[in-house]
Every structure is written in C-alpha cells, then in structure tokens.
N, C-alpha and C. Protein backbone atom coordinates (compact mmCIF):
# COMPACT_ATOMS: atom_id res chain seq x y z
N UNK A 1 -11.52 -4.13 -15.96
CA UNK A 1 -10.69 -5.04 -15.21
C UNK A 1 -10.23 -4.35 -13.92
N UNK A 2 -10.49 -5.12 -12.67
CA UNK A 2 -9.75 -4.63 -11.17
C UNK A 2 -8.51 -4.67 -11.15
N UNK A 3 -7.86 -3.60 -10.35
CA UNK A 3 -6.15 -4.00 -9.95
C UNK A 3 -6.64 -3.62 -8.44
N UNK A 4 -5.76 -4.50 -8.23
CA UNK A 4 -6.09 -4.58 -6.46
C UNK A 4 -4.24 -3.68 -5.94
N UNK A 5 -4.47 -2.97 -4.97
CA UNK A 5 -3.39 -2.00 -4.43
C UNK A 5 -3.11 -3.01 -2.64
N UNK A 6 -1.85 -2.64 -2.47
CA UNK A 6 -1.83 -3.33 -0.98
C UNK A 6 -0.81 -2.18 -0.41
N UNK A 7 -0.97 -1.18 0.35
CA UNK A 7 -0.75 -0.05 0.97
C UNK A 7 0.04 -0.52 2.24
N UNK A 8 1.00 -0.78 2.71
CA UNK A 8 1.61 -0.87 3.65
C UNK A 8 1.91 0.22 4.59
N UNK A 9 1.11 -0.22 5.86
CA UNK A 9 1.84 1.41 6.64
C UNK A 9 2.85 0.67 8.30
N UNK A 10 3.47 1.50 8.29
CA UNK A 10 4.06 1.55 9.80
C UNK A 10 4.36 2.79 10.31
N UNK A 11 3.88 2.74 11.45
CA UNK A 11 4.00 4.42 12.02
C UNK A 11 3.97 5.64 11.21
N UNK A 12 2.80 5.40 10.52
CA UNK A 12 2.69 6.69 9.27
C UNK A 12 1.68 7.56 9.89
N UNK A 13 1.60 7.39 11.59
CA UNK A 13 0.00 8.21 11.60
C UNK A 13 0.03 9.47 11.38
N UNK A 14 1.50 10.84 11.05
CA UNK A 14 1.79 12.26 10.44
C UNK A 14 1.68 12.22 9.06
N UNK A 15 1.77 11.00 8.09
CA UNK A 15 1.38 10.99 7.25
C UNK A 15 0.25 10.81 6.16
N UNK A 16 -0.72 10.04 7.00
CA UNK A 16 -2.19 9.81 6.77
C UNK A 16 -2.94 10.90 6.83
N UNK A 17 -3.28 12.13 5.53
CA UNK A 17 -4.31 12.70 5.73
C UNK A 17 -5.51 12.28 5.52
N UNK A 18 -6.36 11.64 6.42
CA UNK A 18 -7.74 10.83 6.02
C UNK A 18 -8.82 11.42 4.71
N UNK A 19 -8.95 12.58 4.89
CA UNK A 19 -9.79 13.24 4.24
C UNK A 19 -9.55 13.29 2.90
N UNK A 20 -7.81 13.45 2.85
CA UNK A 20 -7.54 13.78 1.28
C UNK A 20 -7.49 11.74 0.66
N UNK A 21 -7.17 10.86 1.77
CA UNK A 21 -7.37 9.40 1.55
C UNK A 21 -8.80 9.18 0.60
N UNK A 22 -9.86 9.30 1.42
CA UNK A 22 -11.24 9.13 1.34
C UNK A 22 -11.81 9.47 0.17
N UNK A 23 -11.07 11.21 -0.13
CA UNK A 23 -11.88 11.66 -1.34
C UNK A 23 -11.22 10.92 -2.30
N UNK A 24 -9.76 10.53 -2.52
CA UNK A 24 -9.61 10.26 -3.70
C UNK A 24 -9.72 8.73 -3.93
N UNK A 25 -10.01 7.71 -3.29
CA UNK A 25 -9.86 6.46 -2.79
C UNK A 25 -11.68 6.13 -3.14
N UNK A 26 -12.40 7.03 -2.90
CA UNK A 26 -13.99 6.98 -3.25
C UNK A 26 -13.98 7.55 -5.17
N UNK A 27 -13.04 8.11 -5.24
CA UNK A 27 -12.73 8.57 -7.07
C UNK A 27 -12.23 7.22 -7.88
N UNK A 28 -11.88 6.58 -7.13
CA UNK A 28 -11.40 5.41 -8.34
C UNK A 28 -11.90 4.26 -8.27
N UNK A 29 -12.30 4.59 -9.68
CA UNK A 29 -13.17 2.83 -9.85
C UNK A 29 -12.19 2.03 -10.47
N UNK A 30 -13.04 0.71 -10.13
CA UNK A 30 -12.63 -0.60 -10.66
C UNK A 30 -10.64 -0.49 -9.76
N UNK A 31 -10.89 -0.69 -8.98
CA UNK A 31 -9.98 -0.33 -7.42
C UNK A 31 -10.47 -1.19 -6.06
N UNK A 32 -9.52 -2.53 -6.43
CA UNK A 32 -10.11 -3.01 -4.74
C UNK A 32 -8.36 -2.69 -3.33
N UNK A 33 -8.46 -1.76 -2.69
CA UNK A 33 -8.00 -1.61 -1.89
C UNK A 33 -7.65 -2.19 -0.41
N UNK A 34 -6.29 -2.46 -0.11
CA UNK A 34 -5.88 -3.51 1.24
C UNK A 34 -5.45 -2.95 1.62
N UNK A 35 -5.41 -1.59 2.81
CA UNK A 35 -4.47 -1.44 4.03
C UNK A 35 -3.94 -2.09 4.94
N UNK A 36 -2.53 -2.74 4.90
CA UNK A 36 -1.57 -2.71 5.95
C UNK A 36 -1.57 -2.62 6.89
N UNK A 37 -1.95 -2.30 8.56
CA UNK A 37 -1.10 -2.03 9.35
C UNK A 37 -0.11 -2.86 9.63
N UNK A 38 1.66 -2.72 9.51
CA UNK A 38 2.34 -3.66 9.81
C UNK A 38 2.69 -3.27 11.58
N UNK A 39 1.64 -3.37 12.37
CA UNK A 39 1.92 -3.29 13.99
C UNK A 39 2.88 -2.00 13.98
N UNK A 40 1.65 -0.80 13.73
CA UNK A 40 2.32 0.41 14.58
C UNK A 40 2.51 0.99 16.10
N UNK A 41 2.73 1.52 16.13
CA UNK A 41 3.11 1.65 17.56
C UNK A 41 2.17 3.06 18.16
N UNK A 42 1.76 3.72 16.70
CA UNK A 42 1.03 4.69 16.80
C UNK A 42 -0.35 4.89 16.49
N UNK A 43 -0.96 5.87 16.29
CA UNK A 43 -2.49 6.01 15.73
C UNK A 43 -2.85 5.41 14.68
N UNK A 44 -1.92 4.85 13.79
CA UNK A 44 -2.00 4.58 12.63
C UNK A 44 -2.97 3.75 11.95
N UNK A 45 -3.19 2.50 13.16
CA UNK A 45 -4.45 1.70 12.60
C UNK A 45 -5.25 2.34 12.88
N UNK A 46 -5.33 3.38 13.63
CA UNK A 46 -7.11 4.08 13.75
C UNK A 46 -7.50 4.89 12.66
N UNK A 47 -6.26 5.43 11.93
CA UNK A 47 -6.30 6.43 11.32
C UNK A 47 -7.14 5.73 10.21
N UNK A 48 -6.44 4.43 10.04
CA UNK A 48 -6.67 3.26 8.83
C UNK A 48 -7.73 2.89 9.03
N UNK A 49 -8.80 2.82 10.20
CA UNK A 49 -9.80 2.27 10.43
C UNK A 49 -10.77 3.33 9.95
N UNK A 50 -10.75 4.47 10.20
CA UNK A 50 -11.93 5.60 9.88
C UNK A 50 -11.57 5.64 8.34
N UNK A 51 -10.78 5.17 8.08
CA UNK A 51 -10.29 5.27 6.18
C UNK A 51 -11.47 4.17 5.44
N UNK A 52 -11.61 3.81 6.15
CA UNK A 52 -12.00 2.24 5.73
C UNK A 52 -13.65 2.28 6.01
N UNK A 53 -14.10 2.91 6.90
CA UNK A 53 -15.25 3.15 7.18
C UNK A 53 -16.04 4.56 6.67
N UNK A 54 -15.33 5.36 6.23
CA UNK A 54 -15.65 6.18 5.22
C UNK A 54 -15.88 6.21 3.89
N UNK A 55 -14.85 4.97 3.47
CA UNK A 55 -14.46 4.62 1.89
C UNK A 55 -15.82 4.02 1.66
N UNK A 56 -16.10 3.37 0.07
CA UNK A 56 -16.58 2.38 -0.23
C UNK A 56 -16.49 1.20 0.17
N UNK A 57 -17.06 0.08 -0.69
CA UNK A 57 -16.61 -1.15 -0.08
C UNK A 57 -15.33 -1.87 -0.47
N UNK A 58 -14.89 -0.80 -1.31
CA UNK A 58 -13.52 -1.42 -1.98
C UNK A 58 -12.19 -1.49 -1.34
N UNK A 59 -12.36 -1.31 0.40
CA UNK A 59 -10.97 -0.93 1.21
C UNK A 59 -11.38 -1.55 2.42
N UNK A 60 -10.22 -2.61 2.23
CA UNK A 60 -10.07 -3.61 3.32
C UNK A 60 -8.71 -3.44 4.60
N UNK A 61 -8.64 -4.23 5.00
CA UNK A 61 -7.75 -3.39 6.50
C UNK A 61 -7.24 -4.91 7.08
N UNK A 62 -5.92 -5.30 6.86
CA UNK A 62 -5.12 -5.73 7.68
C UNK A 62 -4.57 -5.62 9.09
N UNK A 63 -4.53 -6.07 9.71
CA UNK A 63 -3.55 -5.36 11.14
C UNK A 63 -2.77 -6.68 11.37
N UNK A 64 -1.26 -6.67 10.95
CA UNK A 64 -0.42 -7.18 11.60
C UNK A 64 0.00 -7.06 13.06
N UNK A 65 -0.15 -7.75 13.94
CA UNK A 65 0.30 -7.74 15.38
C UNK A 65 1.74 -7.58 15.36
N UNK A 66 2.66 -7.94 15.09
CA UNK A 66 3.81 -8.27 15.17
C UNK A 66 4.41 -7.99 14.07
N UNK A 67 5.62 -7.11 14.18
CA UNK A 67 6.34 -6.36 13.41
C UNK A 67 6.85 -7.73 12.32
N UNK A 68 6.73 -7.38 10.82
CA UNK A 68 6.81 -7.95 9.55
C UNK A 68 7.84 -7.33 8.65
N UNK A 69 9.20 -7.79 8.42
CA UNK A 69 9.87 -7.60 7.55
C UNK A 69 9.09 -7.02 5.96
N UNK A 70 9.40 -5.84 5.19
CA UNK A 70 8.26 -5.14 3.79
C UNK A 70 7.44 -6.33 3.10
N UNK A 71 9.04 -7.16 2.98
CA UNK A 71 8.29 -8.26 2.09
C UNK A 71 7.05 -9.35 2.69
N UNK A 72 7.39 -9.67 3.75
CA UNK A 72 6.36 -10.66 4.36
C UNK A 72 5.14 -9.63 4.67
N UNK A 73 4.98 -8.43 4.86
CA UNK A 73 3.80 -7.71 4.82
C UNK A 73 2.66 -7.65 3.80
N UNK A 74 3.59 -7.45 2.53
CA UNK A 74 3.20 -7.36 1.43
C UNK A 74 2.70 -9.16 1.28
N UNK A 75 3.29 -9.51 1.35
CA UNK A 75 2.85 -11.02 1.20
C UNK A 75 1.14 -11.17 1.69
N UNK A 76 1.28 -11.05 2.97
CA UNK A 76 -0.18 -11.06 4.12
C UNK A 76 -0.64 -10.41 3.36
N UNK A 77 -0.46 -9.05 2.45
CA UNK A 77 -1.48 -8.50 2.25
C UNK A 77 -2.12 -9.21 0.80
N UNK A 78 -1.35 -9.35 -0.17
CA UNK A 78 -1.42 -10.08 -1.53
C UNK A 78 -2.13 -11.51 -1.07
N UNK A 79 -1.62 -12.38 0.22
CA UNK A 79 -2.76 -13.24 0.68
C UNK A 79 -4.05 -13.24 0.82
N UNK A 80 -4.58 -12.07 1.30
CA UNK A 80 -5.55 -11.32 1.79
C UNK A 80 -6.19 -11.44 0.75
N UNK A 81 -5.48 -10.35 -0.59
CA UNK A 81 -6.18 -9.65 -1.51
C UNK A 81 -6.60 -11.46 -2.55
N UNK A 82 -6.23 -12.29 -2.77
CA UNK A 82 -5.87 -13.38 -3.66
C UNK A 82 -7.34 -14.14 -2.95
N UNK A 83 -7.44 -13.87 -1.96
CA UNK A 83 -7.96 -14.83 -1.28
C UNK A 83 -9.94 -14.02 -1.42
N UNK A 84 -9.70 -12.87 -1.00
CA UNK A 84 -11.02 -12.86 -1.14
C UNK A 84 -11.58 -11.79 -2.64
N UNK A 85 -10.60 -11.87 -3.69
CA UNK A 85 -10.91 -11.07 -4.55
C UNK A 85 -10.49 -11.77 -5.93
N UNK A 86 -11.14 -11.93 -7.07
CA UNK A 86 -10.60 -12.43 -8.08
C UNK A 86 -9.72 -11.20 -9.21
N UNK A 87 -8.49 -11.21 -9.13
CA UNK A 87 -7.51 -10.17 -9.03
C UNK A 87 -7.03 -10.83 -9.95
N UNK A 88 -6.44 -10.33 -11.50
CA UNK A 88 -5.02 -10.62 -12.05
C UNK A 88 -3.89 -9.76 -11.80
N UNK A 89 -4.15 -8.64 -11.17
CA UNK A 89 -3.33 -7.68 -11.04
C UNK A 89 -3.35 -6.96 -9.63
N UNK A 90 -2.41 -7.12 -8.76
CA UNK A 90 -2.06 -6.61 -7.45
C UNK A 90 -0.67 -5.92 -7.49
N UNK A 91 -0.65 -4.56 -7.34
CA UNK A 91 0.22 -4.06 -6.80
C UNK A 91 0.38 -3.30 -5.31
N UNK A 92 1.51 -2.88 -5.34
CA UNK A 92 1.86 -2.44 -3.67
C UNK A 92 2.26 -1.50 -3.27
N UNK A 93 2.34 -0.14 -2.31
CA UNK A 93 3.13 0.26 -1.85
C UNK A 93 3.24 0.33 -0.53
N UNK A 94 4.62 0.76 -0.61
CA UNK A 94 5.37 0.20 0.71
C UNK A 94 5.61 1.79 1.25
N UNK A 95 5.06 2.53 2.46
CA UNK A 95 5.24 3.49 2.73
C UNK A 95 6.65 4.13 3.42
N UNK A 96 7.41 2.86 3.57
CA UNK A 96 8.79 3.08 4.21
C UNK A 96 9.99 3.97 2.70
N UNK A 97 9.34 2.87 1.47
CA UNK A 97 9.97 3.35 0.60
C UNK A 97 9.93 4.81 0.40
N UNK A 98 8.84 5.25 0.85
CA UNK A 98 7.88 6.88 0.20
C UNK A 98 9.91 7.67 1.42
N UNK A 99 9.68 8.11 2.18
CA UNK A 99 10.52 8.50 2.91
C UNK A 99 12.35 8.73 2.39
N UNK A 100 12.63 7.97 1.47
CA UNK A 100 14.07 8.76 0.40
C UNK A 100 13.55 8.92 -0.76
N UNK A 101 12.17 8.97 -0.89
CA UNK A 101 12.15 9.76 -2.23
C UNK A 101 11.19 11.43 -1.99
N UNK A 102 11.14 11.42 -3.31
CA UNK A 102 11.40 13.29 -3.17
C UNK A 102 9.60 13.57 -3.22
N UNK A 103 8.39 12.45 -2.81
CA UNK A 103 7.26 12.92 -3.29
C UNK A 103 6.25 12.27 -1.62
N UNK A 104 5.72 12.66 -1.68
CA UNK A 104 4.93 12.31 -0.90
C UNK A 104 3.75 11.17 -0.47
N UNK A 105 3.01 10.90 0.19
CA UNK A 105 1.93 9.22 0.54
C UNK A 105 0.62 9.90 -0.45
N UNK A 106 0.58 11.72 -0.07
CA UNK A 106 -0.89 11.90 -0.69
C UNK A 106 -0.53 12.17 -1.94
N UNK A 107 0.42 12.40 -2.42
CA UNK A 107 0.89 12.45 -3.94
C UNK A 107 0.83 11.14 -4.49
N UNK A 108 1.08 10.20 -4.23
CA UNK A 108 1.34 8.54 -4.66
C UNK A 108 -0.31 8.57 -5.12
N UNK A 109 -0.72 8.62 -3.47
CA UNK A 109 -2.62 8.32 -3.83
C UNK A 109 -3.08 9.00 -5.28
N UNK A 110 -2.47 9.84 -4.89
CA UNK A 110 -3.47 11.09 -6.65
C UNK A 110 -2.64 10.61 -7.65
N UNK A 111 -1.57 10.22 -7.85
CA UNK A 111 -1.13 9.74 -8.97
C UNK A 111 -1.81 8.51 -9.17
N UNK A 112 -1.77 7.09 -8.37
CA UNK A 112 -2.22 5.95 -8.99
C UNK A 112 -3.85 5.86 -8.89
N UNK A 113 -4.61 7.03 -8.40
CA UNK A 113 -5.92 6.91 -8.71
C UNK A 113 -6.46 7.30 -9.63
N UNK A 114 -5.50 9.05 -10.43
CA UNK A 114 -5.83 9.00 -11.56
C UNK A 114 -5.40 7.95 -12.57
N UNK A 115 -4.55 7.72 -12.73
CA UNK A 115 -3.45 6.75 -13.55
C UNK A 115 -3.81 5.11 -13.56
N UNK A 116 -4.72 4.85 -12.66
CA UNK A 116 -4.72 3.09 -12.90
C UNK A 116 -5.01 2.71 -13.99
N UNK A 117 -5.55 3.44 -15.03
CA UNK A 117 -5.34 2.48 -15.76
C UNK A 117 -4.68 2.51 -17.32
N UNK A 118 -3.51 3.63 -16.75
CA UNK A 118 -2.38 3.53 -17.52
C UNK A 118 -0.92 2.27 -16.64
N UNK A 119 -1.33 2.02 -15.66
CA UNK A 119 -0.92 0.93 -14.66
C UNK A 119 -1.14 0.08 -15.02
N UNK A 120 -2.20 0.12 -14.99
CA UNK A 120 -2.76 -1.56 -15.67
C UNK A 120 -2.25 -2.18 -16.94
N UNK A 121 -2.58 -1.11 -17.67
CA UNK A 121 -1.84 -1.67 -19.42
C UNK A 121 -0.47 -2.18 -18.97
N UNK A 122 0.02 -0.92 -18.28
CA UNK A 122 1.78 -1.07 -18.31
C UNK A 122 1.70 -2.83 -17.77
N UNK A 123 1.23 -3.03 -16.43
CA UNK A 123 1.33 -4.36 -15.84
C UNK A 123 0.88 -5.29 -16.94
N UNK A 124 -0.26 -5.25 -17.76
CA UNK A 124 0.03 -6.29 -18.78
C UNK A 124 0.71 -6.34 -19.76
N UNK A 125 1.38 -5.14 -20.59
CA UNK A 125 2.45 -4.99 -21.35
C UNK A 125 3.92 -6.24 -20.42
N UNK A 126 4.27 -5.85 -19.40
CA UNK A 126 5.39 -6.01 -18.59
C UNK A 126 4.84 -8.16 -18.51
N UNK A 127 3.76 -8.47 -17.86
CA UNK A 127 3.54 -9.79 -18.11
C UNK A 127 3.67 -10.69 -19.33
N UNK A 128 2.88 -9.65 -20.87
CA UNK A 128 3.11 -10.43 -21.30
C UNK A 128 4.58 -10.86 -21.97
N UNK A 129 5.33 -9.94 -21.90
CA UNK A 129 7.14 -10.07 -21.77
C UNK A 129 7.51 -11.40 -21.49
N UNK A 130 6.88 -11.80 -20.05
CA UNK A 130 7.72 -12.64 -19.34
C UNK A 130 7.61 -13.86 -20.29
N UNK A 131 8.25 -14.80 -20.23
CA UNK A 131 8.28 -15.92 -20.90
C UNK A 131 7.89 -17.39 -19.97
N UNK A 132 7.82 -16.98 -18.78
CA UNK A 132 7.54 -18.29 -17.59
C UNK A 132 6.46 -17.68 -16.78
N UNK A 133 5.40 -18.15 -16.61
CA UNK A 133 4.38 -17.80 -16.33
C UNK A 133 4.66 -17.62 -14.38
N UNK A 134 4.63 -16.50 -13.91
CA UNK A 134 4.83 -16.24 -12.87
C UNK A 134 3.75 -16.88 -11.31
N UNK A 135 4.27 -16.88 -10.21
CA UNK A 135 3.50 -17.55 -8.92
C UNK A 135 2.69 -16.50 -8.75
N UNK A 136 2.09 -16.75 -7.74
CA UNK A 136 1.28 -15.66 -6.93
C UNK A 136 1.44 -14.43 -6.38
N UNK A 137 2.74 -14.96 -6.13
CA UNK A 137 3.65 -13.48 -4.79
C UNK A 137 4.52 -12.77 -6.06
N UNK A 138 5.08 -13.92 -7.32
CA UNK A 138 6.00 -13.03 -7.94
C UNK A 138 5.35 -11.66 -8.76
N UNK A 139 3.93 -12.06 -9.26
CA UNK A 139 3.35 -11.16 -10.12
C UNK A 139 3.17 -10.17 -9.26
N UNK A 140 2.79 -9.69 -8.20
CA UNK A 140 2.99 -8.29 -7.37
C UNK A 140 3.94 -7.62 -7.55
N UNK A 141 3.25 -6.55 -8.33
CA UNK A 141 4.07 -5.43 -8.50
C UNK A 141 4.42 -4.17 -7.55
N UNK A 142 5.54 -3.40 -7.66
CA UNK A 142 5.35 -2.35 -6.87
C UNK A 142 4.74 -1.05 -7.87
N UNK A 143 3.47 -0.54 -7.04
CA UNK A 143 3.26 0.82 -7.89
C UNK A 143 4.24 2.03 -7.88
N UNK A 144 4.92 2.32 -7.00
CA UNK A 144 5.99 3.23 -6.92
C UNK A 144 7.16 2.90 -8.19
N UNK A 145 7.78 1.69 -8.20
CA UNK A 145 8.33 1.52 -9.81
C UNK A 145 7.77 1.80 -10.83
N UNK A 146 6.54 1.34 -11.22
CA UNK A 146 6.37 1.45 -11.97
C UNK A 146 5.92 3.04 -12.46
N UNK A 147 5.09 3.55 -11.15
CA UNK A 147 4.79 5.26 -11.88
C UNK A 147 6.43 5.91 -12.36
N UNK A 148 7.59 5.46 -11.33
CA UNK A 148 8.90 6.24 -11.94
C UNK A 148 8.93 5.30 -13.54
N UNK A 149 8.92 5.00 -13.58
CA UNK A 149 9.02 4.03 -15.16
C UNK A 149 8.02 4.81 -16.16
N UNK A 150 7.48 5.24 -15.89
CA UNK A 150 5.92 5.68 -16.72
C UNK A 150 6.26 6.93 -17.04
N UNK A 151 6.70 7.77 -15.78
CA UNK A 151 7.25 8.82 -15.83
C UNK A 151 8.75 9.57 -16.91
N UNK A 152 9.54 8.26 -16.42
CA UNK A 152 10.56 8.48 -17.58
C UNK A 152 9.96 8.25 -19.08
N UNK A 153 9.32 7.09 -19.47
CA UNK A 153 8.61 6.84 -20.95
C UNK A 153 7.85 8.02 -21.27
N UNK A 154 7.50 9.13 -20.08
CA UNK A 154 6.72 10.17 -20.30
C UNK A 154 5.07 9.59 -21.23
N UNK A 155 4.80 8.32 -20.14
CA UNK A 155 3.53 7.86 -21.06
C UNK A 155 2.49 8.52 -19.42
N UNK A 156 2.91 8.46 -18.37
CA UNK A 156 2.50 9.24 -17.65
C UNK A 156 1.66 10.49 -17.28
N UNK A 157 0.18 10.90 -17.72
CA UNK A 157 -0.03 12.38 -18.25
C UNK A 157 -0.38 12.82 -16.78
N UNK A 158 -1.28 12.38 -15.77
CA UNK A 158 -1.45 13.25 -14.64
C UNK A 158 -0.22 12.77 -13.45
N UNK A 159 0.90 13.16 -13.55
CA UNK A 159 2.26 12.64 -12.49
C UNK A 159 2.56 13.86 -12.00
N UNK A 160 1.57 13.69 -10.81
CA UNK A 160 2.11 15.08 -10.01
C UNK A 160 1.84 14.73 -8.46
N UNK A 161 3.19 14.17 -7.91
CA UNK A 161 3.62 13.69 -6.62
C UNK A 161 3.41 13.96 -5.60
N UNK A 162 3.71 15.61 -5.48
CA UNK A 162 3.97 16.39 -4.79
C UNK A 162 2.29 17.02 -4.13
C-alpha cells in the first residue's frame, strides 16, 4: 500500500541537502512524494527542482506563486496528491514546524523513509478509531506528530532525527 508525503518548503534553500534528499527519497518504496514550494523568495524551488529530476518518478513539485498560509499549502498539495494518485493515506510536513523543534529536515527524511511503514499501520490503527468517516483534507496527517507519538509508544525502532 502507497502513503503519499506532501513536504512543504519556504525559504529552506540552507536547509535542503539535495544529495542526502535523493539518496534517501530513491530508498523508499511504495512512496509517492509532493514538494511544496510555498513561493520562496530563495533558491529553494531550484533546489526542489534538481530533487525531482534526480529522484524517481515518485516526486512531484508544486510551486505556489503567492505566499499560502501552512494550511492552505498543504491543502494544494493533498489536491495535487488526491488528484493524480490513488492514495488512502497522505501525510505532511510542514518545514516551518521543523525550526522549534530539536531535530532536523534531513533527520525527518531518514526517519519517515525508514519508518513508513510503521506510519502507515499507525495511520490505519488511528482511522480505524474514528467513528465518522473523515473528508479529504481531514484525513491528512502530519508526519512530524505522528513520528513524536511513535517515539513516545517506543514502537519507533530506527528514530534518529538528528
């Protein structure tokens, strides 16, 4: 089963190491990938563009023109992903979030590429909970919650951030 990721960036181009992107982004299967640009101001979509042209075919590329509040980004991108991918499972991160916490963008990558599909279970464990069958936009998850969640349950085995 695919989980589709929606990567949000803004002015992350000091944070994009392409190379360490590529290798681990070409390591994970059953992974359809959506980069973000939410209209940087910097290198950032280029950075995102050679990401994308290096990768497989599993990494697609947004470019918002015009600066997008997290949530309406994520939205465009979950549009994106809904639209040309048959997905039960989309999650997100939001790279603004990465910045008060204590781990890093290339740490996130190596965690949810080894880990998807201890992600995945978790996301269908967590659905089938719900009792009202959720919309389109609500089932998007964030991957950053949930690896701290995984992490505390200590069901987590390769969580190394940093």
């Amino acid at each position: 089963m695919k989980i589709g990721v929606i990567i949000i960036f803004h002015n992350n181009e000091n944070d994009i190491d392409t190379e360490f992107f590529i290798e681990y982004l070409n390591q994970a299967n059953n992974l359809e990938l959506c980069l973000v640009n939410n209209a940087s101001r910097d290198n950032t979509f280029q950075l995102l563009k050679e990401i994308k042209a290096d990768c497989s075919t599993t990494v697609s590329l947004v470019d918002i023109k015009k600066f997008k509040s997290d949530i309406s980004a994520v939205r465009s991108g979950a549009r994106f992903m809904f639209n040309q991918f048959d997905l039960n499972h989309i999650g997100y991160i939001n790279t603004n979030e990465i910045s008060n916490k204590p781990y890093t963008l290339s740490g996130l990558i190596k965690a949810m590429s080894k880990n998807q599909n201890i992600i995945l279970e978790y996301n269908i464990s967590v659905i089938e909970k719900k009792e009202i069958k959720q919309t389109l936009f609500q089932s998007v998850f964030s991957i950053i919650e949930y690896l701290e969640k995984l992490k505390i349950n200590n069901q987590l085995v390769n969580y190394k951030l940093n």
